[in-house]
C-alpha atoms as a PDB file:
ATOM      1  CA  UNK A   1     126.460 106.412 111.244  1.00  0.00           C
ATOM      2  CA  UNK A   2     127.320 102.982 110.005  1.00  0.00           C
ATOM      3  CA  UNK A   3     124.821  99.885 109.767  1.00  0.00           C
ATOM      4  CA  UNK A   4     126.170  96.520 109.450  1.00  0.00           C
ATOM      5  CA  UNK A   5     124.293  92.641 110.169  1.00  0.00           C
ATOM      6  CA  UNK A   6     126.928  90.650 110.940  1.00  0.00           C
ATOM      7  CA  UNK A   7     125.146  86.524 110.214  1.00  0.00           C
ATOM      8  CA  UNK A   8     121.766  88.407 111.156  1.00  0.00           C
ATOM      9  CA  UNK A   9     119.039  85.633 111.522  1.00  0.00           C
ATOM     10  CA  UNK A  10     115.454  85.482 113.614  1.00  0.00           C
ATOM     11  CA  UNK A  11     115.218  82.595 115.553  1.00  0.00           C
ATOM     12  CA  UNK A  12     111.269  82.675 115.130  1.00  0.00           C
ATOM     13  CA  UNK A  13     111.911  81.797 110.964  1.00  0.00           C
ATOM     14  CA  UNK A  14     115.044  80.269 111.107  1.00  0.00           C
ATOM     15  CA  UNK A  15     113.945  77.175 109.944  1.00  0.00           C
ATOM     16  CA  UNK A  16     112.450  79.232 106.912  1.00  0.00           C
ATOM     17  CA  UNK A  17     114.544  81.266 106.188  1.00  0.00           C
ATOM     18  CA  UNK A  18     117.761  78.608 105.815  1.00  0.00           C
ATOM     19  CA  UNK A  19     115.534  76.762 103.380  1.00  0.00           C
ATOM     20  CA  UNK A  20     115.628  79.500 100.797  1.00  0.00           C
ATOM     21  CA  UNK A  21     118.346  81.651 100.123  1.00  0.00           C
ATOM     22  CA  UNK A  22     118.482  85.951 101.410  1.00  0.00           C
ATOM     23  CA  UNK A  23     120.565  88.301 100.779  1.00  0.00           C
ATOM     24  CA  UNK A  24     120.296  89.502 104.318  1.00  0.00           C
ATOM     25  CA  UNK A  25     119.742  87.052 106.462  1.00  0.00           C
ATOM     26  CA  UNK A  26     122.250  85.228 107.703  1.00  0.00           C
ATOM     27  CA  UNK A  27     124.628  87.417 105.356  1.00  0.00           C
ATOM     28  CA  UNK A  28     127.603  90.005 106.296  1.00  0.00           C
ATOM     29  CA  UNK A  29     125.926  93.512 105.185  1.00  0.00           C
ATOM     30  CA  UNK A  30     127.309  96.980 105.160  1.00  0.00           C
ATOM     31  CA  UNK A  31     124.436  99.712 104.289  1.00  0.00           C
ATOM     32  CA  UNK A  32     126.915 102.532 104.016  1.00  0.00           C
ATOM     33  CA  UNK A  33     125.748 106.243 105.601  1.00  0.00           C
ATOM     34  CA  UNK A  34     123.690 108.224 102.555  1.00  0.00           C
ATOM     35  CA  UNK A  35     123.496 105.333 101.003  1.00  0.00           C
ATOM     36  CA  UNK A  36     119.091 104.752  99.565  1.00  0.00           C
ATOM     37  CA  UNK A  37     118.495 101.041 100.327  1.00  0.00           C
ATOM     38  CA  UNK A  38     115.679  98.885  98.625  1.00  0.00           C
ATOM     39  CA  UNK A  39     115.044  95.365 100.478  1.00  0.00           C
ATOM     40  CA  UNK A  40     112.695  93.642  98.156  1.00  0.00           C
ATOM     41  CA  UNK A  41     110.532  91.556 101.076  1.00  0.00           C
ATOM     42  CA  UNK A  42     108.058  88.956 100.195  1.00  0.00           C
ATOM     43  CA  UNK A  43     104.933  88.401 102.381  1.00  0.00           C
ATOM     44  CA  UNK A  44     106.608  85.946 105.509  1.00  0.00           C
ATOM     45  CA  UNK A  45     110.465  86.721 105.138  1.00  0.00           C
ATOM     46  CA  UNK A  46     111.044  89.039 107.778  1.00  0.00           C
ATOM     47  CA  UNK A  47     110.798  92.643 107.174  1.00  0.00           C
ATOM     48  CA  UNK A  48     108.732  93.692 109.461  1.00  0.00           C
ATOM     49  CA  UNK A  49     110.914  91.858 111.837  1.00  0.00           C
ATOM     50  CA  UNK A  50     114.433  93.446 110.792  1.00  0.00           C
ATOM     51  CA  UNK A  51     113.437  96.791 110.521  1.00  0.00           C
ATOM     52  CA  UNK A  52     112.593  96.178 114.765  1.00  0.00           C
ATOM     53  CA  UNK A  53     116.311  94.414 114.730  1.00  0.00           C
ATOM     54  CA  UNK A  54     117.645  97.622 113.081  1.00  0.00           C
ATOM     55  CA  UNK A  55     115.708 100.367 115.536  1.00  0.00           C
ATOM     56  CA  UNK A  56     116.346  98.223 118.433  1.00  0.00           C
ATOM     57  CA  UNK A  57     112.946  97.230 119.674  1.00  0.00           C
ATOM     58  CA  UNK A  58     113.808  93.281 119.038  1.00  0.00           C
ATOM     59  CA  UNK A  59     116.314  91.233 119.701  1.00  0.00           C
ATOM     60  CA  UNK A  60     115.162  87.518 118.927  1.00  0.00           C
ATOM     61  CA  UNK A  61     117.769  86.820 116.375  1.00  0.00           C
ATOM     62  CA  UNK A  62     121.529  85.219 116.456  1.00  0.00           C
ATOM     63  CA  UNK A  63     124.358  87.026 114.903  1.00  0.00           C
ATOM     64  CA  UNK A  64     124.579  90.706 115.229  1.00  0.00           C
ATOM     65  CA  UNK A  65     123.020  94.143 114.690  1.00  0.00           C
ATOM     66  CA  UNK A  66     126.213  96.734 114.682  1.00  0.00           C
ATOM     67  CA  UNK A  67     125.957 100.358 114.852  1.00  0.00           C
ATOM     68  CA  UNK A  68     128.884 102.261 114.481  1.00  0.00           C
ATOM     69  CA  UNK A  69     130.910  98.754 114.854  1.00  0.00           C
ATOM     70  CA  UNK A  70     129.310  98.301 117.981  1.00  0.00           C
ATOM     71  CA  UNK A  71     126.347  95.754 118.823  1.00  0.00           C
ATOM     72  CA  UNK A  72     122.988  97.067 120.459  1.00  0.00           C
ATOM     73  CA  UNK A  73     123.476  94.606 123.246  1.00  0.00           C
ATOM     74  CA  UNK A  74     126.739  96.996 124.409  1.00  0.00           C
ATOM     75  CA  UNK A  75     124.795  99.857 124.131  1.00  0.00           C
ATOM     76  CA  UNK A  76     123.002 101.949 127.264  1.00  0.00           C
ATOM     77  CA  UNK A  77     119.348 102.864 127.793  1.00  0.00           C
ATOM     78  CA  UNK A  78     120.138 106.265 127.589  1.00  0.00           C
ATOM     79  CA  UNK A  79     122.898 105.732 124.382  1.00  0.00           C
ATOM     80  CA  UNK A  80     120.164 104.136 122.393  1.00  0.00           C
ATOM     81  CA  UNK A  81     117.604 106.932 123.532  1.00  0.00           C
ATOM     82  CA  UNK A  82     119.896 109.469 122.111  1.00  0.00           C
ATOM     83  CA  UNK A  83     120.851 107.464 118.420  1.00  0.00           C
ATOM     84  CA  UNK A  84     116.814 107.599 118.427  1.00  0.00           C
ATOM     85  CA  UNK A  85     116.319 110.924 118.795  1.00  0.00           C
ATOM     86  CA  UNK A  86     119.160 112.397 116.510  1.00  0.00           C
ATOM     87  CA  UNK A  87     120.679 109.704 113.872  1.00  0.00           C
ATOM     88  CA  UNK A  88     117.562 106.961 113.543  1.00  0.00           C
ATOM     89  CA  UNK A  89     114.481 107.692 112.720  1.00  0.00           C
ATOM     90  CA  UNK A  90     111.480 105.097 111.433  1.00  0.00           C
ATOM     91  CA  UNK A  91     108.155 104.837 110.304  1.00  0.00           C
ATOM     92  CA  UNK A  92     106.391 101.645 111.154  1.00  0.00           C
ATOM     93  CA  UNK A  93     104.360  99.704 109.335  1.00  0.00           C
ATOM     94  CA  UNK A  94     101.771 100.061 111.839  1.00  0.00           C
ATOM     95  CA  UNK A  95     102.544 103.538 111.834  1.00  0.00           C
ATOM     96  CA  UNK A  96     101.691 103.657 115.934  1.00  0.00           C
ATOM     97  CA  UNK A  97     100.337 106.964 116.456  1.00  0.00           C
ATOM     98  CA  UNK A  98      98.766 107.867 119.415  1.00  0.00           C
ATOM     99  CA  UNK A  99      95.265 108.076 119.036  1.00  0.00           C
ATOM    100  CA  UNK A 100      94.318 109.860 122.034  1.00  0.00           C
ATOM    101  CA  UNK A 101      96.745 113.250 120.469  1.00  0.00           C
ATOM    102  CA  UNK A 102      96.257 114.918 117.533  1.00  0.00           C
ATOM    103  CA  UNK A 103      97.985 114.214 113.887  1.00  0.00           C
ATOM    104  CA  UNK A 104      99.723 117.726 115.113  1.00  0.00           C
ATOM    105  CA  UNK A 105     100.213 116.844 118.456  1.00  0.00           C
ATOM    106  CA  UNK A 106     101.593 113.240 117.406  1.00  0.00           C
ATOM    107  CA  UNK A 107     104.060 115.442 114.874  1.00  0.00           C
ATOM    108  CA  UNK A 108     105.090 117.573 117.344  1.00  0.00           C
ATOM    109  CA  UNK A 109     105.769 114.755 120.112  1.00  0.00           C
ATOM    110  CA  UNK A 110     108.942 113.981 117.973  1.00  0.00           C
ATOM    111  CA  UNK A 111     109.464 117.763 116.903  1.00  0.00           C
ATOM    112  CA  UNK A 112     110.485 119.090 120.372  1.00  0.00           C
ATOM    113  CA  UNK A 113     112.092 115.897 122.081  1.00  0.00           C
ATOM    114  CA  UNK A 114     115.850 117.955 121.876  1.00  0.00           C
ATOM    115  CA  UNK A 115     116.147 121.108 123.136  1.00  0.00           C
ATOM    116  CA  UNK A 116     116.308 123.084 119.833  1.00  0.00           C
ATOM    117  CA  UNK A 117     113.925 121.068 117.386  1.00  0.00           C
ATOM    118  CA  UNK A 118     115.803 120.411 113.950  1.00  0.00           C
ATOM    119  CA  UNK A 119     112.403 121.729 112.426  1.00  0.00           C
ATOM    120  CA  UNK A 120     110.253 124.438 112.542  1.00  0.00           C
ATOM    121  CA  UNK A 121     106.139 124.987 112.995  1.00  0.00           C
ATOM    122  CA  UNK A 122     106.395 126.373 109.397  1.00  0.00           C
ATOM    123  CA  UNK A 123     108.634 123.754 107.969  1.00  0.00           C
ATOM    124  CA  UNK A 124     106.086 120.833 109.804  1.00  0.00           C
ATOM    125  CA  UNK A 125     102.703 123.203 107.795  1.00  0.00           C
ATOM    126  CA  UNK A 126     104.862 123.656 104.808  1.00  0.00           C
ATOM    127  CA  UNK A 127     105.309 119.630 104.668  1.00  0.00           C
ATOM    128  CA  UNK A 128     101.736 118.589 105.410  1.00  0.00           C
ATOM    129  CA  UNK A 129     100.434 120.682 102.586  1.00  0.00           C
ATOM    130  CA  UNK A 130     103.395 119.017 100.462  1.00  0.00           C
ATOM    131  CA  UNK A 131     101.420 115.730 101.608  1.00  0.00           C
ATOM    132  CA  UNK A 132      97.722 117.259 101.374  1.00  0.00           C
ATOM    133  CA  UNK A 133      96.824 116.422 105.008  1.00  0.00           C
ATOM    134  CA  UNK A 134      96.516 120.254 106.255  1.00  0.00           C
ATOM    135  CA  UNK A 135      92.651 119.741 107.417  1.00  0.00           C
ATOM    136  CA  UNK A 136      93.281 116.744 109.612  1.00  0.00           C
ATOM    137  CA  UNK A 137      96.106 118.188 111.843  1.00  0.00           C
ATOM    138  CA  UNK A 138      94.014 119.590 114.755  1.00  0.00           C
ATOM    139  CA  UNK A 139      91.997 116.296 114.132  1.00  0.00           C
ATOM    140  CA  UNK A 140      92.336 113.206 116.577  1.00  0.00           C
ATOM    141  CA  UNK A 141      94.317 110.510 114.780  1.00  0.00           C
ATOM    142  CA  UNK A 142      91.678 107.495 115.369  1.00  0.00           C
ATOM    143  CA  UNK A 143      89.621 109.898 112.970  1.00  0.00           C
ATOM    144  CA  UNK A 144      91.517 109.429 110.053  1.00  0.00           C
ATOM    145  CA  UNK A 145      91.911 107.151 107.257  1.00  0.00           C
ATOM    146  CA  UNK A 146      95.045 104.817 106.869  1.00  0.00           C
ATOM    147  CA  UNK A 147      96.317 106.925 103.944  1.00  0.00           C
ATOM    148  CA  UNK A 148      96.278 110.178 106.016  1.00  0.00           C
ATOM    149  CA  UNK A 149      97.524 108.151 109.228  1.00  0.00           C
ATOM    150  CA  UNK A 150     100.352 107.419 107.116  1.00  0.00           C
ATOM    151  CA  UNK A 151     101.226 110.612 105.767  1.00  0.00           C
ATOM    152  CA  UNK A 152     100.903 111.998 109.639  1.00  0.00           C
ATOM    153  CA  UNK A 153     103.504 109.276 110.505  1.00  0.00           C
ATOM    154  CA  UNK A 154     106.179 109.772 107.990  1.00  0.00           C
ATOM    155  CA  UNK A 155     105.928 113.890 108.543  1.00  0.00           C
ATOM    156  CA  UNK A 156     106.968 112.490 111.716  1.00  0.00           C
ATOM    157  CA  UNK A 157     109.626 110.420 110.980  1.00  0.00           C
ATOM    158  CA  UNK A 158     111.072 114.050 109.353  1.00  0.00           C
ATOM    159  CA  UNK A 159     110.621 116.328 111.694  1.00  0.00           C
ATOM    160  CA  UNK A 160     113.669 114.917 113.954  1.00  0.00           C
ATOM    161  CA  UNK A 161     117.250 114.787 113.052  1.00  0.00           C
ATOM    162  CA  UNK A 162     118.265 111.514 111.671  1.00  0.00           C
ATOM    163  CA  UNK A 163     120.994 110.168 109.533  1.00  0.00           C
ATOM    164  CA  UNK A 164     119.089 106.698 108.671  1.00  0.00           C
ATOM    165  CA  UNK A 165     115.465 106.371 108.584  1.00  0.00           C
ATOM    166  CA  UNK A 166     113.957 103.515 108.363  1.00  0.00           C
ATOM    167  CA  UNK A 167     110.385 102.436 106.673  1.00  0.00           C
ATOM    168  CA  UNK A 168     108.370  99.499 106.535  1.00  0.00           C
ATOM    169  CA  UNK A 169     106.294  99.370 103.500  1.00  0.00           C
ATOM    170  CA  UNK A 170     105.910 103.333 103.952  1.00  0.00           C
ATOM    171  CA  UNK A 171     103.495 103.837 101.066  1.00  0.00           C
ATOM    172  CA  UNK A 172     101.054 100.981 101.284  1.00  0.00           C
ATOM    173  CA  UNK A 173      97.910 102.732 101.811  1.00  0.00           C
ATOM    174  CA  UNK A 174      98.625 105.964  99.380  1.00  0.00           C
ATOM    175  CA  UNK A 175      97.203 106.347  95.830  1.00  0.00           C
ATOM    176  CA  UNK A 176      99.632 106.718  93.101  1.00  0.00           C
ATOM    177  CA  UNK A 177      99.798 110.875  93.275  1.00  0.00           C
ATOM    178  CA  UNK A 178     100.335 110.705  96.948  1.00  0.00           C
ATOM    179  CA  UNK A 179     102.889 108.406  97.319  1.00  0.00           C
ATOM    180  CA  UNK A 180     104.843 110.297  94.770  1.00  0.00           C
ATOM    181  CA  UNK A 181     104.641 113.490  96.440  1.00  0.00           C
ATOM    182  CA  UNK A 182     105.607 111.282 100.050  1.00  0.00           C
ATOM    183  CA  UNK A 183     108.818 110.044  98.190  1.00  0.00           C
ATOM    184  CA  UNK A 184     109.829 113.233  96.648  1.00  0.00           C
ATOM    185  CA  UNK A 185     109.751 114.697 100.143  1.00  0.00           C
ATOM    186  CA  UNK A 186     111.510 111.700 101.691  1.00  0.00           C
ATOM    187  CA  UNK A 187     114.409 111.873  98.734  1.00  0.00           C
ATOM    188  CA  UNK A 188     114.350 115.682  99.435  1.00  0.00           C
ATOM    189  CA  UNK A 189     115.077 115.722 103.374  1.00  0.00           C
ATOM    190  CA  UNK A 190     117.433 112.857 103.048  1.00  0.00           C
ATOM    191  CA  UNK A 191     119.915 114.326 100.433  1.00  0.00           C
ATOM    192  CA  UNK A 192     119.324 117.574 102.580  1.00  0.00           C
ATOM    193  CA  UNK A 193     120.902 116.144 105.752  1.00  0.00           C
ATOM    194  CA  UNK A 194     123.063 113.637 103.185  1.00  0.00           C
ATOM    195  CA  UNK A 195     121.314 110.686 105.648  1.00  0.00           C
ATOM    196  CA  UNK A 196     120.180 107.487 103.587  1.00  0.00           C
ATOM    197  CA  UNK A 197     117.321 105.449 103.589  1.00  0.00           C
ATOM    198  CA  UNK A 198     115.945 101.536 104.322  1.00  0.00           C
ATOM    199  CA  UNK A 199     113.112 100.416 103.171  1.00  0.00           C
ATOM    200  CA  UNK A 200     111.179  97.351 102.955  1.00  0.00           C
ATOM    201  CA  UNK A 201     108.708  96.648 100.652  1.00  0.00           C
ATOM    202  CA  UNK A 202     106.859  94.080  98.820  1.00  0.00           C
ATOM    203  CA  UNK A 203     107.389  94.622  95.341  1.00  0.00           C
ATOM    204  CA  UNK A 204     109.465  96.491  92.803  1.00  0.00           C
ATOM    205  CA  UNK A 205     109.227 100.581  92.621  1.00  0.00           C
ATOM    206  CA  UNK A 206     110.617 102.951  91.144  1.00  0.00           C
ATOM    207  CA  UNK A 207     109.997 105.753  93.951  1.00  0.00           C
ATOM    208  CA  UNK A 208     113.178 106.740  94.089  1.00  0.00           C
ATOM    209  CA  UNK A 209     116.936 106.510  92.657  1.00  0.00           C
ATOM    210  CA  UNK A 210     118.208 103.656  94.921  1.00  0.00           C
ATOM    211  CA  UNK A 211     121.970 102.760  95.251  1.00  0.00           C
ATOM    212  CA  UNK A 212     121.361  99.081  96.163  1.00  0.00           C
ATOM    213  CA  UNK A 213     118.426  96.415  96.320  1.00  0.00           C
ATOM    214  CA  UNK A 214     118.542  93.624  97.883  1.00  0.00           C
ATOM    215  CA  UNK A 215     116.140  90.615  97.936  1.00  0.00           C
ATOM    216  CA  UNK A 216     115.200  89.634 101.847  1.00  0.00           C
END
């Protein structure tokens, strides 16, 4: 699955944005399948914003979102339901779990959405002890903190198939020991399925082994 942004630019900032210079916005970009991306994003340029251009859920912009050489605005309701379900996956900066379900129950609402899930109930246990959240499963999510909301959302973003997955500042509310094991496990599924990664953050990291950075 190939991503491209063919002179990608929000109308809400364009009058910001074209006063400084991006290399994404407004750009011709390529993020090549199994490829780990880095978008270095400071506070007001957007990132929250493209990673909704990128999944779909947005389209305020000019220029073009292309996947698999083909804009979103050619693609059917039931086309784009299916690139969610087995080739993009995302974890949102507001994470948006459901708060009247479970942390398992929100896991599993992505788990079993195809017919045969791509992972197991052991694989989803054997992950949440990776990310030390075991005793808030059966929990409701409006129970728990940020930093376990957040490692219930990106188990999440795993469980389905994917060959991208996006993430918007994934690790923002994890301590230093946690967000290391939450990368590891990202870089591990990833190179498993040979998918790549976006990510937007705010600073410099060193979380994982990128292939490119860019600067938003």
């Amino acid at each position: 699955m190939q991503i491209q942004l063919d002179q990608l630019l929000p109308v809400p900032l364009k009058d910001k944005i074209l006063q400084r210079k991006s290399g994404i916005w407004n750009e011709n970009i390529v993020f090549n399948p199994g490829s780990f991306v880095k978008i270095k994003a400071p506070s007001g340029t957007g990132k929250t914003t493209l990673v909704h251009y990128l999944y779909n859920i947005r389209n305020d912009y000019t220029g073009k979102v292309l996947v698999n050489g083909k804009p979103w605005s050619e693609y059917g309701r039931n086309e784009i339901a299916f690139l969610r379900q087995q080739q993009l996956s995302v974890i949102f900066q507001d994470l948006r779990l459901f708060e009247q379900l479970t942390a398992l129950e929100n896991i599993e609402l992505k788990r079993v959405m195809t017919p045969t899930p791509y992972c197991t109930p052991e694989k989803v246990a054997a992950m949440a002890a990776r990310l030390n959240v075991t005793h808030v499963l059966h929990q409701s999510s409006k129970t728990l903190s940020y930093g376990e909301r957040q490692r219930i959302a990106i188990i999440r973003a795993l469980v389905q198939p994917f060959e991208w997955l996006l993430m918007d500042e994934p690790f923002s509310h994890l301590d230093e020991e946690n967000t290391r094991r939450a990368a590891a496990l990202i870089a591990e599924e990833c190179s498993a399925r040979k998918a790549g990664f976006i990510l937007t953050d705010l600073d410099d990291d060193q979380h994982f082994a990128y292939n490119v950075l860019y600067q938003l």
